[in-house]
PDB file of N, CA and C in Angstrom:
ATOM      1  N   UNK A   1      -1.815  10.062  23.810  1.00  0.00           N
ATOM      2  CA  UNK A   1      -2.429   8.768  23.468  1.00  0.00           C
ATOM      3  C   UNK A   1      -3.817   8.966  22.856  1.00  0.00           C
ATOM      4  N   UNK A   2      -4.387   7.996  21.439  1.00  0.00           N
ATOM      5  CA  UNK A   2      -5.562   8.257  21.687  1.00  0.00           C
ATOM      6  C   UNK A   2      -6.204   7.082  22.061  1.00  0.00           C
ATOM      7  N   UNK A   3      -5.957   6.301  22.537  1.00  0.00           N
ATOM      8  CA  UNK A   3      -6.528   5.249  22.949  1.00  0.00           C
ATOM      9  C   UNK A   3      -5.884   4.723  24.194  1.00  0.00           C
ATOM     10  N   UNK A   4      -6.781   4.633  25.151  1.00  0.00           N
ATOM     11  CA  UNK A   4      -5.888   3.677  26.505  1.00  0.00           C
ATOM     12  C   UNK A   4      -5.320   2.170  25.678  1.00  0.00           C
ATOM     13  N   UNK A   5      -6.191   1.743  24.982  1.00  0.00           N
ATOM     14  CA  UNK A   5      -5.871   0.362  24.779  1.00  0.00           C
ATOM     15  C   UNK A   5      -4.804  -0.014  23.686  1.00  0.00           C
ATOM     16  N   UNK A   6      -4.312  -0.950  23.250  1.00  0.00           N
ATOM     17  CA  UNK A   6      -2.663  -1.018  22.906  1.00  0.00           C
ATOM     18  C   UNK A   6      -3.065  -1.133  21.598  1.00  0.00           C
ATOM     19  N   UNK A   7      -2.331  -0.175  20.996  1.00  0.00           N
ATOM     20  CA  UNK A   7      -2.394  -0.003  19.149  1.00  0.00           C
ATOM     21  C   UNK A   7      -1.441  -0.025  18.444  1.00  0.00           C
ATOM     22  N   UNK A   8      -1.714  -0.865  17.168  1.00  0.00           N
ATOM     23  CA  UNK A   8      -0.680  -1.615  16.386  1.00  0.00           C
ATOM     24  C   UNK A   8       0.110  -0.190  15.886  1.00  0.00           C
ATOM     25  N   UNK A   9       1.101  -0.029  15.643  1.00  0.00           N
ATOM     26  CA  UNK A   9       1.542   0.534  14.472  1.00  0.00           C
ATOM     27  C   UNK A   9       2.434  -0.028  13.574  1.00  0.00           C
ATOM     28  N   UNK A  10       2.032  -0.147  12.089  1.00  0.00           N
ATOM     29  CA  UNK A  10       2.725  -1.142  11.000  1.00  0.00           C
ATOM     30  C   UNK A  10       3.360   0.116  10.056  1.00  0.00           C
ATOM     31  N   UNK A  11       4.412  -0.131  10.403  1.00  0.00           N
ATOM     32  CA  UNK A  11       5.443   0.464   9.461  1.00  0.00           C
ATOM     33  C   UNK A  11       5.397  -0.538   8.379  1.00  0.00           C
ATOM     34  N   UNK A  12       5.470   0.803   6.800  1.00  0.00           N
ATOM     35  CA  UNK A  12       5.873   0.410   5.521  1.00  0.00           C
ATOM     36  C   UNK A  12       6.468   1.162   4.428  1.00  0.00           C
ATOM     37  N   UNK A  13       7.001   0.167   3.581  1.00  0.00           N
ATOM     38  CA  UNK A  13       7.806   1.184   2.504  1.00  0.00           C
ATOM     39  C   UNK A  13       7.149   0.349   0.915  1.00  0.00           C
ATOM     40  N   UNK A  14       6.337   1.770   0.448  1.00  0.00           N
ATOM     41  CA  UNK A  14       6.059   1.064  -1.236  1.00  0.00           C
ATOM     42  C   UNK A  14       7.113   1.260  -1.874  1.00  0.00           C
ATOM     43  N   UNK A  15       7.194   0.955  -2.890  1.00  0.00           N
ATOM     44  CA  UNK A  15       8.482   0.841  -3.804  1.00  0.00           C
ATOM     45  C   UNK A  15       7.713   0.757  -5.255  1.00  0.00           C
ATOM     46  N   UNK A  16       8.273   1.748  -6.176  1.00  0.00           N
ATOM     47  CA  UNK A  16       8.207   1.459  -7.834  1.00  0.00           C
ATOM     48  C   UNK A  16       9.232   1.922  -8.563  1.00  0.00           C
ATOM     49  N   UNK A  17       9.932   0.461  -8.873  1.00  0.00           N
ATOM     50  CA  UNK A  17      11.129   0.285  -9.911  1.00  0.00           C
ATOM     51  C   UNK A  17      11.014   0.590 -11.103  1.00  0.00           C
ATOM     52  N   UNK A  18      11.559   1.651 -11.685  1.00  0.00           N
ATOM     53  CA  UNK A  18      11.546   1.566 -13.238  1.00  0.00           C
ATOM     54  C   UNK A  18      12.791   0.667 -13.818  1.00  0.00           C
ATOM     55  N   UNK A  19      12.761   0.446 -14.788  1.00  0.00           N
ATOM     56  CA  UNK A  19      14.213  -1.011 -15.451  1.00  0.00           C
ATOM     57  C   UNK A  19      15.049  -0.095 -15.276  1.00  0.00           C
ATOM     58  N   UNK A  20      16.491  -0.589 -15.136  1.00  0.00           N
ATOM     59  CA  UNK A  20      17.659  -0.220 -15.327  1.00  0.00           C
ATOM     60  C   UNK A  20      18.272   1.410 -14.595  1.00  0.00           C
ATOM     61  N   UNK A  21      17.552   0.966 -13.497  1.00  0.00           N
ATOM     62  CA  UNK A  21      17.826   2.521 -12.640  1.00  0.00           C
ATOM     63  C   UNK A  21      17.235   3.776 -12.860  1.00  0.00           C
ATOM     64  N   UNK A  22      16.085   3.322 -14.051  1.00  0.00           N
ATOM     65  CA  UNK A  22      16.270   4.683 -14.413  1.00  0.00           C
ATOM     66  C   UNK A  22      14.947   6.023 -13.690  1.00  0.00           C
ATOM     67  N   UNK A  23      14.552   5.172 -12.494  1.00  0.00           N
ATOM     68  CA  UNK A  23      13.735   6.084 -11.644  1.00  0.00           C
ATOM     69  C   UNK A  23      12.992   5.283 -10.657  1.00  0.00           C
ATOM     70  N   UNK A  24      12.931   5.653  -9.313  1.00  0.00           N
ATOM     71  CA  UNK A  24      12.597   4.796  -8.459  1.00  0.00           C
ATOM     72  C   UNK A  24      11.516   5.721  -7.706  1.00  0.00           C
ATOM     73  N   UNK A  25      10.524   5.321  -6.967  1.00  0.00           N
ATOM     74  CA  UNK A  25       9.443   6.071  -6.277  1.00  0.00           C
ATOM     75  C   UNK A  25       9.450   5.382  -5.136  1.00  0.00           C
ATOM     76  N   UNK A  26       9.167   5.803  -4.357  1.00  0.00           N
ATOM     77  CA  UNK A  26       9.260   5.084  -2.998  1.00  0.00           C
ATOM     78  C   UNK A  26       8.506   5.812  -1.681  1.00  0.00           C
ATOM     79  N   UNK A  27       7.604   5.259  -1.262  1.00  0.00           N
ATOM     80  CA  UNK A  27       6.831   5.726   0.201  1.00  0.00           C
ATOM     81  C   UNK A  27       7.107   5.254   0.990  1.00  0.00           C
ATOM     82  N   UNK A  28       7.380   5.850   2.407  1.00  0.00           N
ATOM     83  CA  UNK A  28       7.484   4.967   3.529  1.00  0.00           C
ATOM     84  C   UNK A  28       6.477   5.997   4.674  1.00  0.00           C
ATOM     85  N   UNK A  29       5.905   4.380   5.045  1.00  0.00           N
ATOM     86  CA  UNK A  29       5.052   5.440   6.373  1.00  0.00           C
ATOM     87  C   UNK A  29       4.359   4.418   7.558  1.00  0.00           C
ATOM     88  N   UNK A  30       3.255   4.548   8.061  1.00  0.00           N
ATOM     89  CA  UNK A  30       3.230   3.911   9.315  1.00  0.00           C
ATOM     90  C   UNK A  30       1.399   4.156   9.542  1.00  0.00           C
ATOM     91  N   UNK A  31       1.146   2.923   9.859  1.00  0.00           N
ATOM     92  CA  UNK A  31      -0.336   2.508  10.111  1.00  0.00           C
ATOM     93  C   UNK A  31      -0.703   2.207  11.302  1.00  0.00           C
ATOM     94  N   UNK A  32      -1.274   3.073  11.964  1.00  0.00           N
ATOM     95  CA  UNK A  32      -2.295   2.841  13.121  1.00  0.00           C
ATOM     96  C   UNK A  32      -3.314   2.002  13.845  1.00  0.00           C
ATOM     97  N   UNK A  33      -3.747   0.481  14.229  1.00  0.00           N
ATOM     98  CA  UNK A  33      -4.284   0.326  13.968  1.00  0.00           C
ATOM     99  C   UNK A  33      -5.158  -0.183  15.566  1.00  0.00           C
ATOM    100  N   UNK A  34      -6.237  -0.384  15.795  1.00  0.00           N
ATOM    101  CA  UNK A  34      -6.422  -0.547  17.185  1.00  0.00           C
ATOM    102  C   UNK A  34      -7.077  -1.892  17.042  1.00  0.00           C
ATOM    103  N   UNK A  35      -6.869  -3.010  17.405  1.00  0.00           N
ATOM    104  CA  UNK A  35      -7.416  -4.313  17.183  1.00  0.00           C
ATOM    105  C   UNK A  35      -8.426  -4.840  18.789  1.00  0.00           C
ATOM    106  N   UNK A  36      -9.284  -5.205  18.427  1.00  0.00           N
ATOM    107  CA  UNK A  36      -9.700  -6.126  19.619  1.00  0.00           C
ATOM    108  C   UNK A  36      -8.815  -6.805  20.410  1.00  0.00           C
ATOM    109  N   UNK A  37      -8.746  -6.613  21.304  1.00  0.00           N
ATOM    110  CA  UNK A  37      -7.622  -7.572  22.379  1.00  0.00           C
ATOM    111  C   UNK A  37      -7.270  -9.154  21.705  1.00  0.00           C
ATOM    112  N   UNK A  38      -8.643  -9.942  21.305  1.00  0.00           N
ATOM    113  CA  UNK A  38      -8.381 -11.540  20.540  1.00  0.00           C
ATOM    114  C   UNK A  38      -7.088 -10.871  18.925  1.00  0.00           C
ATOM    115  N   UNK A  39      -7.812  -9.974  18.182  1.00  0.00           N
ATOM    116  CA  UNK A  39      -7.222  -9.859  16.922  1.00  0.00           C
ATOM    117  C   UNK A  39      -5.860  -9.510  17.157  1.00  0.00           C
ATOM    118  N   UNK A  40      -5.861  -8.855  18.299  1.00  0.00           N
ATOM    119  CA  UNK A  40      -4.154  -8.117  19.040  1.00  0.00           C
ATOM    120  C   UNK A  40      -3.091  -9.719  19.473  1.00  0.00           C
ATOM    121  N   UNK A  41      -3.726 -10.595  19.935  1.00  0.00           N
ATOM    122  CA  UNK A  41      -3.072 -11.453  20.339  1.00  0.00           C
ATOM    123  C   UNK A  41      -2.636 -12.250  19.151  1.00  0.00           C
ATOM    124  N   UNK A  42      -3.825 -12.354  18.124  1.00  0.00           N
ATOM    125  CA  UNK A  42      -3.283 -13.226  16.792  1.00  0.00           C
ATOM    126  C   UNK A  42      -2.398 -12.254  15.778  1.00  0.00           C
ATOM    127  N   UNK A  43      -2.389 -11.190  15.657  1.00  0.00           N
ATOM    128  CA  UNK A  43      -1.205 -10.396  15.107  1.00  0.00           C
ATOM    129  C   UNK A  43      -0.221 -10.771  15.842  1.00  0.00           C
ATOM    130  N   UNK A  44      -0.116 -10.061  17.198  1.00  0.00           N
ATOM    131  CA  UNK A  44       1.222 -10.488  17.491  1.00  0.00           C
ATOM    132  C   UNK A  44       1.840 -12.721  17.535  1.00  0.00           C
ATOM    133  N   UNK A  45       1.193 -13.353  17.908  1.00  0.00           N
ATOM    134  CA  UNK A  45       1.287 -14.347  17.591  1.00  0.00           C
ATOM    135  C   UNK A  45       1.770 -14.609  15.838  1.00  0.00           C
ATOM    136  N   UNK A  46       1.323 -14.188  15.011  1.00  0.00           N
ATOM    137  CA  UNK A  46       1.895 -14.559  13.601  1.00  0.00           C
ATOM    138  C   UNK A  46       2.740 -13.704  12.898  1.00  0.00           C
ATOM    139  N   UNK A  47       3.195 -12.722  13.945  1.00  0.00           N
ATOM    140  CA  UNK A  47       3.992 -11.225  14.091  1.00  0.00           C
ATOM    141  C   UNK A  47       5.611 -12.408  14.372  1.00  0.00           C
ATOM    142  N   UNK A  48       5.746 -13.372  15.147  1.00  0.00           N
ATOM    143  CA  UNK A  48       6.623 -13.921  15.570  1.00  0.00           C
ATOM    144  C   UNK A  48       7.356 -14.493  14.672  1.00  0.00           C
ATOM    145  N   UNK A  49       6.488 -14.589  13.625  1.00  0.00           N
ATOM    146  CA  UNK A  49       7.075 -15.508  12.189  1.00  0.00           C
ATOM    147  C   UNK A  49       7.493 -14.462  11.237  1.00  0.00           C
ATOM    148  N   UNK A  50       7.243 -13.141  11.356  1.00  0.00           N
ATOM    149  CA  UNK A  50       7.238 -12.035  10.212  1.00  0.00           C
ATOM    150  C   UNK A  50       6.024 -12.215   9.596  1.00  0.00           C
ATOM    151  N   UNK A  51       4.788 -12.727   9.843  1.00  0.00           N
ATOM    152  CA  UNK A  51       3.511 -13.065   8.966  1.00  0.00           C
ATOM    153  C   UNK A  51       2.813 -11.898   9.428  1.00  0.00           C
ATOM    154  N   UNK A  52       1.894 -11.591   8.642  1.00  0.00           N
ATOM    155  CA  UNK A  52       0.605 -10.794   9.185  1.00  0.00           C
ATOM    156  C   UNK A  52      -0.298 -11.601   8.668  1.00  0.00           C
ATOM    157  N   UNK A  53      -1.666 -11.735   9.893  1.00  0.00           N
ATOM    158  CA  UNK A  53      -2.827 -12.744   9.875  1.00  0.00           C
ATOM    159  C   UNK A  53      -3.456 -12.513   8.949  1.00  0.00           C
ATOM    160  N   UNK A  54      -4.053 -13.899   8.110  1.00  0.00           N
ATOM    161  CA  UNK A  54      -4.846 -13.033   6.836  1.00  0.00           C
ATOM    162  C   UNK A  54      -5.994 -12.431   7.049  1.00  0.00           C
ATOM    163  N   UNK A  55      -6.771 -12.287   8.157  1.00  0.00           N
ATOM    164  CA  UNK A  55      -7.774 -11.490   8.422  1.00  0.00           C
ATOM    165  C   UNK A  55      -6.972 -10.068   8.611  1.00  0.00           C
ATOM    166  N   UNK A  56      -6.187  -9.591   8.438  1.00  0.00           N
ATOM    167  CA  UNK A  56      -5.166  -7.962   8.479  1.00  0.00           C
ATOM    168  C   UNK A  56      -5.043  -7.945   7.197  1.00  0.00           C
ATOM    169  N   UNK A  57      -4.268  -9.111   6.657  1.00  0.00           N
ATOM    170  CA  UNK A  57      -3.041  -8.620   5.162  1.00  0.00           C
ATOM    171  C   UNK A  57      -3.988  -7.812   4.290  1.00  0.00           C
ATOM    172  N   UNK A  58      -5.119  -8.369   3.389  1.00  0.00           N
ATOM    173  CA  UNK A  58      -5.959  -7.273   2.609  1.00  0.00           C
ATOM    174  C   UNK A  58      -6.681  -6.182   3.016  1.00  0.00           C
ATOM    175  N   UNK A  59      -7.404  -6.136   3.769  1.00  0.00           N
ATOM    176  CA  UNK A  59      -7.288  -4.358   4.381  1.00  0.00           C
ATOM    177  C   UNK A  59      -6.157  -3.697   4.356  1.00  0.00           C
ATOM    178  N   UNK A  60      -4.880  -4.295   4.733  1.00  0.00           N
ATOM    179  CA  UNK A  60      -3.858  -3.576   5.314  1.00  0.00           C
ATOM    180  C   UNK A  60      -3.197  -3.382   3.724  1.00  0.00           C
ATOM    181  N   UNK A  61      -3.161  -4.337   2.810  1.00  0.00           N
ATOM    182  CA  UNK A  61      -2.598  -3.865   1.779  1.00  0.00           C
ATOM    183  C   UNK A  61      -2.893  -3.119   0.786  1.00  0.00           C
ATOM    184  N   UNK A  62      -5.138  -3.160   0.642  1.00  0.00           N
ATOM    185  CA  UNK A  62      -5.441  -2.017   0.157  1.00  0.00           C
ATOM    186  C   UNK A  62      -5.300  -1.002   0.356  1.00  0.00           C
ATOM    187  N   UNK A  63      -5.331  -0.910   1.743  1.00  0.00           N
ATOM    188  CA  UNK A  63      -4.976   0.512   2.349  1.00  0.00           C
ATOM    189  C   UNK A  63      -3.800   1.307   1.566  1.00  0.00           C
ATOM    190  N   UNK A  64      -2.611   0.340   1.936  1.00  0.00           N
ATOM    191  CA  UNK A  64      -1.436   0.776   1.676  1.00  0.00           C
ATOM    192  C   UNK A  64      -1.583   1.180   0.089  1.00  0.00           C
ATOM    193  N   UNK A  65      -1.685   0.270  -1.176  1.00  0.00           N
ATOM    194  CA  UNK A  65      -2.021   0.419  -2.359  1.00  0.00           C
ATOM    195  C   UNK A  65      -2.801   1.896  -2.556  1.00  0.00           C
ATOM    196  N   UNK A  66      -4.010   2.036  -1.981  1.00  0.00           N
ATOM    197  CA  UNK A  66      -4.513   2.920  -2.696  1.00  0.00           C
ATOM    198  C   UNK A  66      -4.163   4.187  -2.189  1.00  0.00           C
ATOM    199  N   UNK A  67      -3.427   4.298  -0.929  1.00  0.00           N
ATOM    200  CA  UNK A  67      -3.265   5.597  -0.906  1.00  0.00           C
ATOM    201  C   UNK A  67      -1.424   6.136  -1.296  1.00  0.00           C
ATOM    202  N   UNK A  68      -0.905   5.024  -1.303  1.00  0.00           N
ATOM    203  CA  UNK A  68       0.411   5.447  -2.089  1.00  0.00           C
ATOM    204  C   UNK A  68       0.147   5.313  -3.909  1.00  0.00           C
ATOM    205  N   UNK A  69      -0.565   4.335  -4.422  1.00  0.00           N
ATOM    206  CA  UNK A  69      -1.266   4.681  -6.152  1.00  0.00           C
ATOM    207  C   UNK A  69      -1.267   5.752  -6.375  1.00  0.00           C
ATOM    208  N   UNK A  70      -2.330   6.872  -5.736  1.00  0.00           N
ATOM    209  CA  UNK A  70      -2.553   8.191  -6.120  1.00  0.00           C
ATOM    210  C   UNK A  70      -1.578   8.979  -5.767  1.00  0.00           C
ATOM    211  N   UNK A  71      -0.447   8.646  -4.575  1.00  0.00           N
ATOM    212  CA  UNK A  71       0.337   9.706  -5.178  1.00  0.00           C
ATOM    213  C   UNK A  71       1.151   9.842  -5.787  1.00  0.00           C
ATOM    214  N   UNK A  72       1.446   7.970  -5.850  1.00  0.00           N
ATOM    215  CA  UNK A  72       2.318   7.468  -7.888  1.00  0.00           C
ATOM    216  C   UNK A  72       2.309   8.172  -8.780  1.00  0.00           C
ATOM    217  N   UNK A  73       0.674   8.320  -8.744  1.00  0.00           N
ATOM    218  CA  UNK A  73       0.677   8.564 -10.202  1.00  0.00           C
ATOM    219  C   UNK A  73       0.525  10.319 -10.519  1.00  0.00           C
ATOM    220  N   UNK A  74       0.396  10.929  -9.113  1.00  0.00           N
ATOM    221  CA  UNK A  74       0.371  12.221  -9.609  1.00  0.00           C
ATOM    222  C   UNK A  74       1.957  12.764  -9.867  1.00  0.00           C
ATOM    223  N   UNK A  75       2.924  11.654  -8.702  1.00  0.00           N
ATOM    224  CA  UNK A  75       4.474  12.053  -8.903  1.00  0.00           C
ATOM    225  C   UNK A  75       4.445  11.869 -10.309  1.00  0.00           C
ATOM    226  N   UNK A  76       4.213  10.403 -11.508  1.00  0.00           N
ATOM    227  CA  UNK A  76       4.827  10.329 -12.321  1.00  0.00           C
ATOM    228  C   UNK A  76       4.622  10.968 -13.410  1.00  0.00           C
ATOM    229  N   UNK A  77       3.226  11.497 -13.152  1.00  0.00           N
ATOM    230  CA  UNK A  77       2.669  13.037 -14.176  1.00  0.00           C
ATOM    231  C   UNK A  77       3.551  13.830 -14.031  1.00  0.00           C
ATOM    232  N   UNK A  78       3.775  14.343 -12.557  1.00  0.00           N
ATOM    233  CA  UNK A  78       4.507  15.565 -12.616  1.00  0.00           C
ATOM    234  C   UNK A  78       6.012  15.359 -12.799  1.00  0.00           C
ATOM    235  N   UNK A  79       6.538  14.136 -13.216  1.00  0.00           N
ATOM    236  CA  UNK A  79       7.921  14.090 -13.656  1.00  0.00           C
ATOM    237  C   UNK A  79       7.898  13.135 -14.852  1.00  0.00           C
ATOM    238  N   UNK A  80       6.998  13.226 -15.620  1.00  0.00           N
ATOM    239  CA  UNK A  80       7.277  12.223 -17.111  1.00  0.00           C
ATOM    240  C   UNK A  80       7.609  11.083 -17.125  1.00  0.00           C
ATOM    241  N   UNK A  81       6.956  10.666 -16.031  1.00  0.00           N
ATOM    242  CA  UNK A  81       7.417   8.974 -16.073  1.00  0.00           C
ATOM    243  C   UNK A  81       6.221   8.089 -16.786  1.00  0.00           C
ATOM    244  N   UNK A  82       6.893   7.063 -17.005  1.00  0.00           N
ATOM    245  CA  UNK A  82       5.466   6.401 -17.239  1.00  0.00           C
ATOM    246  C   UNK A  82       4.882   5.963 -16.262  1.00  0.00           C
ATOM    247  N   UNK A  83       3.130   5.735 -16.441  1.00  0.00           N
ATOM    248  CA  UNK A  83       2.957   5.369 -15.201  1.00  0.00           C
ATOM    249  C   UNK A  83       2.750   3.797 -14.794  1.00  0.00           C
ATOM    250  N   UNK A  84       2.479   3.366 -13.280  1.00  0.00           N
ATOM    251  CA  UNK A  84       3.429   2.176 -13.129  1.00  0.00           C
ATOM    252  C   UNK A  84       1.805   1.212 -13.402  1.00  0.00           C
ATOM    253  N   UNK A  85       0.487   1.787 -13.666  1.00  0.00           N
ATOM    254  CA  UNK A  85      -0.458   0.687 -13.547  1.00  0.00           C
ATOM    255  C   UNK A  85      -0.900   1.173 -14.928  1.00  0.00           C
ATOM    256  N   UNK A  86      -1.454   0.113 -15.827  1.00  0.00           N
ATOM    257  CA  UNK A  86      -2.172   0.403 -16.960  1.00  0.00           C
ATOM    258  C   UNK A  86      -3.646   1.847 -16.661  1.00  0.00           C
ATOM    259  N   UNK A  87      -3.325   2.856 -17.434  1.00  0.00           N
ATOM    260  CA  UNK A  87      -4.876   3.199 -17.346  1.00  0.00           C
ATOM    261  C   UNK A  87      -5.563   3.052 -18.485  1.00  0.00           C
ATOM    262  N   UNK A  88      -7.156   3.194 -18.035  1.00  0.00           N
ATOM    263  CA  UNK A  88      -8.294   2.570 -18.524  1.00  0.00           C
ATOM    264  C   UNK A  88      -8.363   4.001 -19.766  1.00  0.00           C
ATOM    265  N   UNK A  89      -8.262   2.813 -21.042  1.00  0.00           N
ATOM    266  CA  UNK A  89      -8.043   3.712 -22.696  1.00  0.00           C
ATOM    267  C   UNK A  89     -10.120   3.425 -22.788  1.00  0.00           C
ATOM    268  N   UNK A  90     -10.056   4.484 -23.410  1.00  0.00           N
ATOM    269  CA  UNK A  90     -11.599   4.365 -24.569  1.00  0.00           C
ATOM    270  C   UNK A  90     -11.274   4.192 -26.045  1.00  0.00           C
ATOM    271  N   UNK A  91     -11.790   2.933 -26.491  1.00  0.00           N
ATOM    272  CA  UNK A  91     -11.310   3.116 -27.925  1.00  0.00           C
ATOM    273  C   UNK A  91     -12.761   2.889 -29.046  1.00  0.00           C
ATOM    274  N   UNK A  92     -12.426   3.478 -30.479  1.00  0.00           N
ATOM    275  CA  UNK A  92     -13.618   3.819 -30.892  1.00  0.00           C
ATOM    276  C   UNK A  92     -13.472   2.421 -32.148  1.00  0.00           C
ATOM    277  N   UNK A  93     -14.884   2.146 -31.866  1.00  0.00           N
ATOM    278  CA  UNK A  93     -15.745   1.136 -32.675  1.00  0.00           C
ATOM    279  C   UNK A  93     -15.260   1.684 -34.158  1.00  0.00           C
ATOM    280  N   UNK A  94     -14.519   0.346 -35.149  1.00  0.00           N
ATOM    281  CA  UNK A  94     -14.732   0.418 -36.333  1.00  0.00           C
ATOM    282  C   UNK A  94     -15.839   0.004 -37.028  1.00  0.00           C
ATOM    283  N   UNK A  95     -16.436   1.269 -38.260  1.00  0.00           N
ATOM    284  CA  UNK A  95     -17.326   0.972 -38.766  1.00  0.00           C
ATOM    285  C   UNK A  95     -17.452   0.151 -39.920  1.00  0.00           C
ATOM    286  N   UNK A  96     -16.454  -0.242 -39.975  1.00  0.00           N
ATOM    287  CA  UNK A  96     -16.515  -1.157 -41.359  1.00  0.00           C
ATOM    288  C   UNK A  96     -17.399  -2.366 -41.473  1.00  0.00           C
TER     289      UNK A  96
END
């Protein structure tokens, strides 16, 4: 245990569809989380509906986002995919 006190764990699965089957990426994994006894009671309370409280959902989804992103995008380097978020182009000033 590392905590006497009762800790969330939120299982998840990212997902990135390419069209027409033609390559799928997918993470699945599991979040730790130790809430104040009040924040523990309102998770599980909106846990009953399938909701997560919106004081959780954006932490919990940046989380999730940025650490499955980076390894998106190093999978889709290392297998020629395209990748699934626009990246940031430099483009040069015409002088005309």
């Amino acid at each position: 245990p590392i905590s006497e006190d009762e800790i969330l764990r939120i299982n998840f699965i990212f997902t990135i569809k390419y069209s027409e089957d033609f390559a799928k990426l997918e993470f699945g994994g599991n979040i730790l989380v130790l809430p104040e006894k009040d924040e523990l009671k309102s998770f599980l309370k909106a846990w009953k509906d399938k909701q997560i409280p919106e004081e959780f959902r954006a932490f919990l989804f940046n989380f999730i986002m940025n650490k499955c992103n980076i390894k998106a995008l190093y999978l889709e380097d290392e297998m020629a995919l395209p990748y699934h978020i626009p990246m940031p182009r430099i483009t040069q000033e015409s002088t005309d």
